[in-house]
N, C-alpha and C. Protein backbone atom coordinates (compact mmCIF):
# COMPACT_ATOMS: atom_id res chain seq x y z
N UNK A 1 10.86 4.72 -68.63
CA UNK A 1 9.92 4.18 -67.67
C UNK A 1 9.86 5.04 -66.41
N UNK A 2 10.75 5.82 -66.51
CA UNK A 2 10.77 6.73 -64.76
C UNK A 2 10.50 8.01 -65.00
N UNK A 3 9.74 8.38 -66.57
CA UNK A 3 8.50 9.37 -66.29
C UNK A 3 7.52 8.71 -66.03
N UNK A 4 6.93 7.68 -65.84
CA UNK A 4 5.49 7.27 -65.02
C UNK A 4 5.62 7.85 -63.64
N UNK A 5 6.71 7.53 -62.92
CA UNK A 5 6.80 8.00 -61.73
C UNK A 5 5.80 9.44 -61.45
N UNK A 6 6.38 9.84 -62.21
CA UNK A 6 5.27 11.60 -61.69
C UNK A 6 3.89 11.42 -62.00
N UNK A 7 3.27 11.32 -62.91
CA UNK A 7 1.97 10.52 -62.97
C UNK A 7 1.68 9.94 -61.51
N UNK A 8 2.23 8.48 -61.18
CA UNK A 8 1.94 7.82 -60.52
C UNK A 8 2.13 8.59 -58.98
N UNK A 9 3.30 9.56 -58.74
CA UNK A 9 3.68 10.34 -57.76
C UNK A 9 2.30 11.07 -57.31
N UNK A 10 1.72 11.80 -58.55
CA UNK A 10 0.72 13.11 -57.75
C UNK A 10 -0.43 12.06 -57.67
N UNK A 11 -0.77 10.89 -58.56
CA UNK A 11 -2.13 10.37 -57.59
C UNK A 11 -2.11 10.31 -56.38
N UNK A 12 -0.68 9.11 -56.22
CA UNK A 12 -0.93 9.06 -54.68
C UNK A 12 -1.35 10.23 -53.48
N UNK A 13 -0.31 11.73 -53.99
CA UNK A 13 -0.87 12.39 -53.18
C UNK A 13 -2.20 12.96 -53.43
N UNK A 14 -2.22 13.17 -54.20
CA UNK A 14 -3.59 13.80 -54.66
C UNK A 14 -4.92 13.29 -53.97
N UNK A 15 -5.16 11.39 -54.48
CA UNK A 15 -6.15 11.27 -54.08
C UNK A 15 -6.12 10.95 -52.64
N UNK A 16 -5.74 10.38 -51.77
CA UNK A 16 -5.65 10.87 -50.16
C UNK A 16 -6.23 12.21 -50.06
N UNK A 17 -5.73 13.26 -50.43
CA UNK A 17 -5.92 14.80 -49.48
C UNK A 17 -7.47 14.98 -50.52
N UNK A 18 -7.83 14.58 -51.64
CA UNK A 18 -8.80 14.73 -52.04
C UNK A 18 -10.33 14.09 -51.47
N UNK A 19 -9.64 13.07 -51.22
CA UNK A 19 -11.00 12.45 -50.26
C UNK A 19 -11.12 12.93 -48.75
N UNK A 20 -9.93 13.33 -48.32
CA UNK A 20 -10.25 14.07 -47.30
C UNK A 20 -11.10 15.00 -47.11
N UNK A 21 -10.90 15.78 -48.24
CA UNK A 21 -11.43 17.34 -48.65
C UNK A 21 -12.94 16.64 -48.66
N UNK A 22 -13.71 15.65 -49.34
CA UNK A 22 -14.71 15.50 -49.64
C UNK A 22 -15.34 15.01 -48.08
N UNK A 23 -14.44 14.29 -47.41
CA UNK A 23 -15.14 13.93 -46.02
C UNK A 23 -15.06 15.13 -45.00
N UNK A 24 -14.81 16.13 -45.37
CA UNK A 24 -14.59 17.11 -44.20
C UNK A 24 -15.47 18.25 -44.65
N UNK A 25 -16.08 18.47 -46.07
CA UNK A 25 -16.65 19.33 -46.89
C UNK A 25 -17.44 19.68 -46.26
N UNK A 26 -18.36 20.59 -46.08
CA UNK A 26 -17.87 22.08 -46.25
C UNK A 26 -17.08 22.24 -44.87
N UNK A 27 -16.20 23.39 -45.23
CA UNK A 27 -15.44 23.84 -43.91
C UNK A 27 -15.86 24.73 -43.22
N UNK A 28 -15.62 24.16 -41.54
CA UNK A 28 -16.44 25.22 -40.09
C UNK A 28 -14.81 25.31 -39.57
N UNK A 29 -14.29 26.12 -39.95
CA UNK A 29 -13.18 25.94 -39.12
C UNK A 29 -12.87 26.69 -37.72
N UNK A 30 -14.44 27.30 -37.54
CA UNK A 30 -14.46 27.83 -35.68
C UNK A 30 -15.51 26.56 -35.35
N UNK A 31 -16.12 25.42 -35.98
CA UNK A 31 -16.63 24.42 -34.52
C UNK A 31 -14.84 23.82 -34.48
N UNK A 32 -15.54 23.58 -32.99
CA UNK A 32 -13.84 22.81 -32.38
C UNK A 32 -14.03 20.79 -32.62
N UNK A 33 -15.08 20.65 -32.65
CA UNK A 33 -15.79 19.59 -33.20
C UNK A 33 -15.44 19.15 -34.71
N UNK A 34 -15.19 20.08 -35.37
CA UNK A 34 -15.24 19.92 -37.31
C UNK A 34 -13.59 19.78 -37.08
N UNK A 35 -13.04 20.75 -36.58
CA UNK A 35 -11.46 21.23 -36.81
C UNK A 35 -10.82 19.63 -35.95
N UNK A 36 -11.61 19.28 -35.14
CA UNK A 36 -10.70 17.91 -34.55
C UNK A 36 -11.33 16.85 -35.69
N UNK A 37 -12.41 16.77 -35.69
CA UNK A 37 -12.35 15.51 -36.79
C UNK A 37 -11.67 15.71 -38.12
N UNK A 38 -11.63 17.05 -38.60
CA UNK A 38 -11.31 16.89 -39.92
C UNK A 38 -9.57 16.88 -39.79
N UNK A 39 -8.70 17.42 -38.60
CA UNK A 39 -7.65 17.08 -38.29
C UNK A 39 -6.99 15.70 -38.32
N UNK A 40 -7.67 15.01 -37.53
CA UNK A 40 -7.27 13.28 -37.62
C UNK A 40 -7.77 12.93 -39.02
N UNK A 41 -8.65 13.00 -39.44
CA UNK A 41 -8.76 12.52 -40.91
C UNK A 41 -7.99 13.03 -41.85
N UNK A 42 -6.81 14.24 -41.83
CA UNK A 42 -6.01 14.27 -43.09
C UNK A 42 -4.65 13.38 -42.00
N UNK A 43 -4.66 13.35 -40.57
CA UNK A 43 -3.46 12.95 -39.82
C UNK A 43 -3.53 11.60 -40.19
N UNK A 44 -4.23 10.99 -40.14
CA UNK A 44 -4.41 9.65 -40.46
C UNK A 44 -4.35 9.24 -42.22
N UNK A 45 -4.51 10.16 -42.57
CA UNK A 45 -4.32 9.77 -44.52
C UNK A 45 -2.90 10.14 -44.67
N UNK A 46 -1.77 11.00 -44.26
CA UNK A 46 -0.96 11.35 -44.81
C UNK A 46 0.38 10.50 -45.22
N UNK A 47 0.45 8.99 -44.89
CA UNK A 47 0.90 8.35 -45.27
C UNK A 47 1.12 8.16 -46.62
N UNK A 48 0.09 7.56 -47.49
CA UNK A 48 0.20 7.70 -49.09
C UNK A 48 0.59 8.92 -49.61
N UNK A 49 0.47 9.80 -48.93
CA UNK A 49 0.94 11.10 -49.79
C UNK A 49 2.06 11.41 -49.78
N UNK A 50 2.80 10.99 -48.31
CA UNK A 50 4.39 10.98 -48.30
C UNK A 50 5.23 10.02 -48.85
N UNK A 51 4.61 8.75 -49.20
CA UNK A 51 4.96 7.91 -49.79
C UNK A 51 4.92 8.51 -51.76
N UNK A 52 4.16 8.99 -52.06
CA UNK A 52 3.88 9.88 -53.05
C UNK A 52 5.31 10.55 -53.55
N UNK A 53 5.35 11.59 -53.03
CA UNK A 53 6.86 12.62 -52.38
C UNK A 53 7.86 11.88 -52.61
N UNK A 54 8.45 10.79 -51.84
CA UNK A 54 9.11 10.06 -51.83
C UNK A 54 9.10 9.70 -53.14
N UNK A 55 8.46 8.83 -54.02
CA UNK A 55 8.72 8.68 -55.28
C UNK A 55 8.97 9.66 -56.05
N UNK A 56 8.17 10.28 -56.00
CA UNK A 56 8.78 12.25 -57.02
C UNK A 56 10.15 12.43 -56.76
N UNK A 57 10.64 12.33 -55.54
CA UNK A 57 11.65 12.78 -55.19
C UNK A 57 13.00 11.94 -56.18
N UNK A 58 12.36 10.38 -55.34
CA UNK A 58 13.35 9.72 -56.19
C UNK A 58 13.47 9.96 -57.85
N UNK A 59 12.36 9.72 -58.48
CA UNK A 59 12.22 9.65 -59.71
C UNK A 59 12.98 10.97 -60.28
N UNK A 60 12.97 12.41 -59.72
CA UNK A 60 13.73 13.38 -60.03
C UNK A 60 15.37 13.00 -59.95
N UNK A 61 15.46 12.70 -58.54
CA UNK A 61 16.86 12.58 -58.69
C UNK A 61 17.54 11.32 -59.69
N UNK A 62 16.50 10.26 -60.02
CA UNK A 62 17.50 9.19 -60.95
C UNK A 62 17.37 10.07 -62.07
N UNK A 63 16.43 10.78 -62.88
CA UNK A 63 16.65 11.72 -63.52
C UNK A 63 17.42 13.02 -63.82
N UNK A 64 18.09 12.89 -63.12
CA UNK A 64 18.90 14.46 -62.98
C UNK A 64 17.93 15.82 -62.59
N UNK A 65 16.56 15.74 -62.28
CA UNK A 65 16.27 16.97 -61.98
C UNK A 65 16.26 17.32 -60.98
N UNK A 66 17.40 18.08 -60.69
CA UNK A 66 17.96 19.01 -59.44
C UNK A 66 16.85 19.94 -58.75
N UNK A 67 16.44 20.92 -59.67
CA UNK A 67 15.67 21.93 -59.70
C UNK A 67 14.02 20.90 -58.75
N UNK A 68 13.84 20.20 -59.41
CA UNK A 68 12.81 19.32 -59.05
C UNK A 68 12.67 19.24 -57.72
N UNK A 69 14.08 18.54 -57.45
CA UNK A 69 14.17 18.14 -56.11
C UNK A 69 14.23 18.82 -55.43
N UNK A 70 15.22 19.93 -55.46
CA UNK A 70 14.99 20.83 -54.56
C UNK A 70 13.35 21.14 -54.30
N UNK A 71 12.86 21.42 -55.04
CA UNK A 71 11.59 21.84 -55.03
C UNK A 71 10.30 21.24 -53.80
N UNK A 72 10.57 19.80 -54.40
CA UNK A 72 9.62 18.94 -53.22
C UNK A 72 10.29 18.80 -52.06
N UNK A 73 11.63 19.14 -51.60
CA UNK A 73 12.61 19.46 -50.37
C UNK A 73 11.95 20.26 -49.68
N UNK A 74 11.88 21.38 -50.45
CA UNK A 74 11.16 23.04 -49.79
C UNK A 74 9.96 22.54 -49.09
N UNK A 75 9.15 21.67 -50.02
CA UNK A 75 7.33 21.62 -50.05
C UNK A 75 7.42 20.74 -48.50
N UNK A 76 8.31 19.64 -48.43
CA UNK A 76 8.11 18.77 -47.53
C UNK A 76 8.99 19.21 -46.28
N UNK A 77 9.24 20.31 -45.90
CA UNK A 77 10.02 21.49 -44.61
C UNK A 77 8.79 22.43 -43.93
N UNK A 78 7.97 22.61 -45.37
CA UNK A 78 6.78 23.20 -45.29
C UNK A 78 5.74 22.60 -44.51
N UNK A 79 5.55 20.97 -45.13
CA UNK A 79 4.74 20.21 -44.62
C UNK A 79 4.98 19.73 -43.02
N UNK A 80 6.18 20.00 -43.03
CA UNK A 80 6.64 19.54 -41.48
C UNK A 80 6.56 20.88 -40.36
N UNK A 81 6.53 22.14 -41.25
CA UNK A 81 5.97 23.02 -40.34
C UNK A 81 4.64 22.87 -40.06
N UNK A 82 3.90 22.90 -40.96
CA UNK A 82 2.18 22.89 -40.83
C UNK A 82 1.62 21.66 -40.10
N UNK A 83 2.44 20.56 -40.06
CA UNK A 83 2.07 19.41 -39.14
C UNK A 83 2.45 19.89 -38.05
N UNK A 84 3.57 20.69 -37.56
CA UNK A 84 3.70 20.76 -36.19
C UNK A 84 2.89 21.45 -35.69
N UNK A 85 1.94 22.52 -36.58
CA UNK A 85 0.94 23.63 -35.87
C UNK A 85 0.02 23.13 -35.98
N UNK A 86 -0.69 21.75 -36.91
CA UNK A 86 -1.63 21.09 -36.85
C UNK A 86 -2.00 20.05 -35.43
N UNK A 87 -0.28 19.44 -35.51
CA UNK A 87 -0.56 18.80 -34.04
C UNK A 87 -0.76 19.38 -32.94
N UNK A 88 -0.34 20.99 -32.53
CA UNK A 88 -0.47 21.62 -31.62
C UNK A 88 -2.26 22.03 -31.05
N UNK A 89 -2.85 22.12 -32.75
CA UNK A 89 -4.07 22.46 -32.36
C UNK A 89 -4.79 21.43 -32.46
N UNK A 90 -4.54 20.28 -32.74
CA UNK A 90 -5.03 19.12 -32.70
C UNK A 90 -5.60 18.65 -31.08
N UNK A 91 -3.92 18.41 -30.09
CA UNK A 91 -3.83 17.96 -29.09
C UNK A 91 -5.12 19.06 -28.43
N UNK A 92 -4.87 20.56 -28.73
CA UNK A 92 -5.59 21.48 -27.67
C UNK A 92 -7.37 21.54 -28.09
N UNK A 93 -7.31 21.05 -29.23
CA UNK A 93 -8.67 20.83 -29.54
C UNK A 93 -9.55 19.43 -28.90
N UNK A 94 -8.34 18.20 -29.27
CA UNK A 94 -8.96 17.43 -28.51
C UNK A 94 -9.70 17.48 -26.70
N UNK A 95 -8.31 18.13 -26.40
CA UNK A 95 -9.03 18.48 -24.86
C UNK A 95 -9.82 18.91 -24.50
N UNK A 96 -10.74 20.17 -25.30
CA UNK A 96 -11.57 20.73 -25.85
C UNK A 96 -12.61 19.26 -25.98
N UNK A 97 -12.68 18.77 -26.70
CA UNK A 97 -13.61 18.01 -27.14
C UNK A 97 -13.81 16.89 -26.01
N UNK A 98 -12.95 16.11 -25.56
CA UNK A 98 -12.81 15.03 -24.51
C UNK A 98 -13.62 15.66 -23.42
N UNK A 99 -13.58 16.73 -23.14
CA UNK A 99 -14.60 17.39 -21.70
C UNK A 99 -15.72 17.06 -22.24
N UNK A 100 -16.10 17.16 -23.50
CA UNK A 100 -17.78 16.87 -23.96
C UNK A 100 -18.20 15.22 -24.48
N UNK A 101 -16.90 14.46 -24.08
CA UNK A 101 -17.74 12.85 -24.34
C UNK A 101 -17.58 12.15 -23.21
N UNK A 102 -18.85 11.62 -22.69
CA UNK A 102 -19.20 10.70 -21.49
C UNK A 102 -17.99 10.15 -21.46
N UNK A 103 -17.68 10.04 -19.91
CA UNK A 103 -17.34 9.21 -19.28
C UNK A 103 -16.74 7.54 -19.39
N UNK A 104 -17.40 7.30 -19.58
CA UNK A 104 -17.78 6.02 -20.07
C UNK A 104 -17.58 5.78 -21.66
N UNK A 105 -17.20 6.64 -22.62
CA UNK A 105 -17.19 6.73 -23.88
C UNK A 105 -15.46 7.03 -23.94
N UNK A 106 -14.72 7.11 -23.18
CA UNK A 106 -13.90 8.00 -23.14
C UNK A 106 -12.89 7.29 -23.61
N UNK A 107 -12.43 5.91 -23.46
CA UNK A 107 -11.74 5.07 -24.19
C UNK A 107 -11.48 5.08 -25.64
N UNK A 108 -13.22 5.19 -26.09
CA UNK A 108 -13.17 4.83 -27.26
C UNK A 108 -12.45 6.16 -27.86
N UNK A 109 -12.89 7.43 -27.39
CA UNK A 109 -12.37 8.54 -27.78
C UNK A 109 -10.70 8.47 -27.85
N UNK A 110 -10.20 8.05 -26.59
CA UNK A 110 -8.52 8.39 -26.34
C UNK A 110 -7.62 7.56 -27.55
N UNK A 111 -8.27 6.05 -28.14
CA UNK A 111 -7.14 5.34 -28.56
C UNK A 111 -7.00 6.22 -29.98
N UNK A 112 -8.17 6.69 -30.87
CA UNK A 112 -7.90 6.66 -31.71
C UNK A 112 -6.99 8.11 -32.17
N UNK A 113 -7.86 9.48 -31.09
CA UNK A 113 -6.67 10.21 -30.99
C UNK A 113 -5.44 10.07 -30.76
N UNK A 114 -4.94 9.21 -30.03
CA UNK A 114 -3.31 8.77 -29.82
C UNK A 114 -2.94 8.66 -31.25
N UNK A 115 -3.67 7.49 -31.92
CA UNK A 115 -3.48 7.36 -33.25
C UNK A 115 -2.83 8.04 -34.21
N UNK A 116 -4.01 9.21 -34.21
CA UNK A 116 -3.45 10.40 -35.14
C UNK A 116 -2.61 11.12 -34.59
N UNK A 117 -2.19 11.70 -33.59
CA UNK A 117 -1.02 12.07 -33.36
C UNK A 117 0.28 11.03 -33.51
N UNK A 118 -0.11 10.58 -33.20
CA UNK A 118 1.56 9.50 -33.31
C UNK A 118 1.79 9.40 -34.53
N UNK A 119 0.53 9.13 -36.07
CA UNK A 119 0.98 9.13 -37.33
C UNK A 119 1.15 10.44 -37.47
N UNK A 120 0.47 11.84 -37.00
CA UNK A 120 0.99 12.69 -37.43
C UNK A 120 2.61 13.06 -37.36
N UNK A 121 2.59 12.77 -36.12
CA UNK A 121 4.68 13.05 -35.61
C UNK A 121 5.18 12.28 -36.72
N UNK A 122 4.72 11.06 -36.91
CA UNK A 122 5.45 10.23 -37.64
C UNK A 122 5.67 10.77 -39.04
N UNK A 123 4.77 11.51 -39.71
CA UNK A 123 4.52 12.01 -41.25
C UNK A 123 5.75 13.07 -40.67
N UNK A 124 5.29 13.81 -39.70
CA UNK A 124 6.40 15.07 -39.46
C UNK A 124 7.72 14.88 -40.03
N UNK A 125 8.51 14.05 -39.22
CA UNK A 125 9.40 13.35 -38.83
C UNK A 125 10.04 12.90 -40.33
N UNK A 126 9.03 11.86 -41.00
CA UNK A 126 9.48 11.77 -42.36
C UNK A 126 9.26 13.00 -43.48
N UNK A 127 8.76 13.45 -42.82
CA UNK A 127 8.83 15.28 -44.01
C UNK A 127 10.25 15.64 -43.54
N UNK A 128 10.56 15.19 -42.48
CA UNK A 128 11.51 16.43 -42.22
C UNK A 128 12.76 16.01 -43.09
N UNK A 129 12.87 14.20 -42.72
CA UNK A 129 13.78 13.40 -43.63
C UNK A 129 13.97 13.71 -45.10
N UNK A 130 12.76 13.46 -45.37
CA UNK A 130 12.64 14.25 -46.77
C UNK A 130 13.05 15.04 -47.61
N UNK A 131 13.01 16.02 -46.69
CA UNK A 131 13.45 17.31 -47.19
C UNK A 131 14.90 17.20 -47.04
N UNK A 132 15.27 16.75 -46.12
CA UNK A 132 17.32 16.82 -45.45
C UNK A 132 17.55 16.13 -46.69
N UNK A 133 16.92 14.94 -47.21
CA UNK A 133 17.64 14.12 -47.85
C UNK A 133 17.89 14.18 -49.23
N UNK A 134 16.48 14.83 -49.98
CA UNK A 134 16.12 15.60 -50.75
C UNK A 134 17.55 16.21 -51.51
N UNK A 135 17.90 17.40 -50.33
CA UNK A 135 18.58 18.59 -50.21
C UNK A 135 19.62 18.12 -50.82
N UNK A 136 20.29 17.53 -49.83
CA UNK A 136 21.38 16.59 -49.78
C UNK A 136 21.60 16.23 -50.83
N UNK A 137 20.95 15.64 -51.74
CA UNK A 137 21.03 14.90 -52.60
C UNK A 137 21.28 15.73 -53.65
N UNK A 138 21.18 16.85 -53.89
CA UNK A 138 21.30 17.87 -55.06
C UNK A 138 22.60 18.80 -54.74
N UNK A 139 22.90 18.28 -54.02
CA UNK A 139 24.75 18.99 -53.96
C UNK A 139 25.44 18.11 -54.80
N UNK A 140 26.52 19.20 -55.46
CA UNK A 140 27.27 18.50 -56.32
C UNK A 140 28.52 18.26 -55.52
N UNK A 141 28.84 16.71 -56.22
CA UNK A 141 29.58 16.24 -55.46
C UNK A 141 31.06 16.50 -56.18
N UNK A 142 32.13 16.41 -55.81
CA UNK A 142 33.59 16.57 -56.45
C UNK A 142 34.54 15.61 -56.13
């Protein structure tokens, strides 16, 4: 029963970053406009996908595959780098963008960016777990 896991593992990630891809399609990645919306829209999906991970992960290790694990360890160290350079250009893009919405609009703009940054740190944060724990977990013990 705990090969379904992988099956069930890559939908989760899969379809998240896939519908992303379709709401952000085609890519402008010099408007500063495209690069902030399409930013919060994978910052804001990446939940199911780490939740995803997380099962692969487990499902390897009740399985014995070491090799495995290590593997999605690496991927999710990775992911916690590219979130940190995502949030960097996130925050500097938004500022960018916030000079160009009224005044008066500006609320609506601020909560939801907070949003995605805070889930992004948060995905970070659990990538980073991830991976430590991952790791960890594939030492042999004596």
């Amino acid at each position: 029963m705990l090969w379904a896991g992988y099956p069930i593992a890559a939908a989760l990630v899969m379809t998240p970053l896939l519908d992303a891809l379709a709401r952000t399609w085609p890519l402008r990645l010099t408007e500063v406009g495209w690069r902030f919306g399409a930013t919060g829209i994978v910052l804001n999906t990446l939940i199911t996908p780490l939740l995803g991970i997380f099962i692969a992960i487990a499902v390897a290790a009740f399985l014995g595959h070491r090799p495995a694990v290590r593997v999605m360890s690496i991927v999710c160290w990775v992911l916690a780098g590219l979130l940190a350079l995502s949030i960097g250009m996130f925050v500097l893009d938004s500022l960018q963008v916030r000079g160009e919405v009224a005044a008066q609009n500006r609320g609506q703009f601020t909560a939801p960016t907070t949003k995605a940054i805070i889930l992004g740190v948060l995905s970070m944060i659990v990538s980073i777990w991830l991976g430590v724990s991952g790791f960890r977990s594939t030492r042999k013990r004596r």
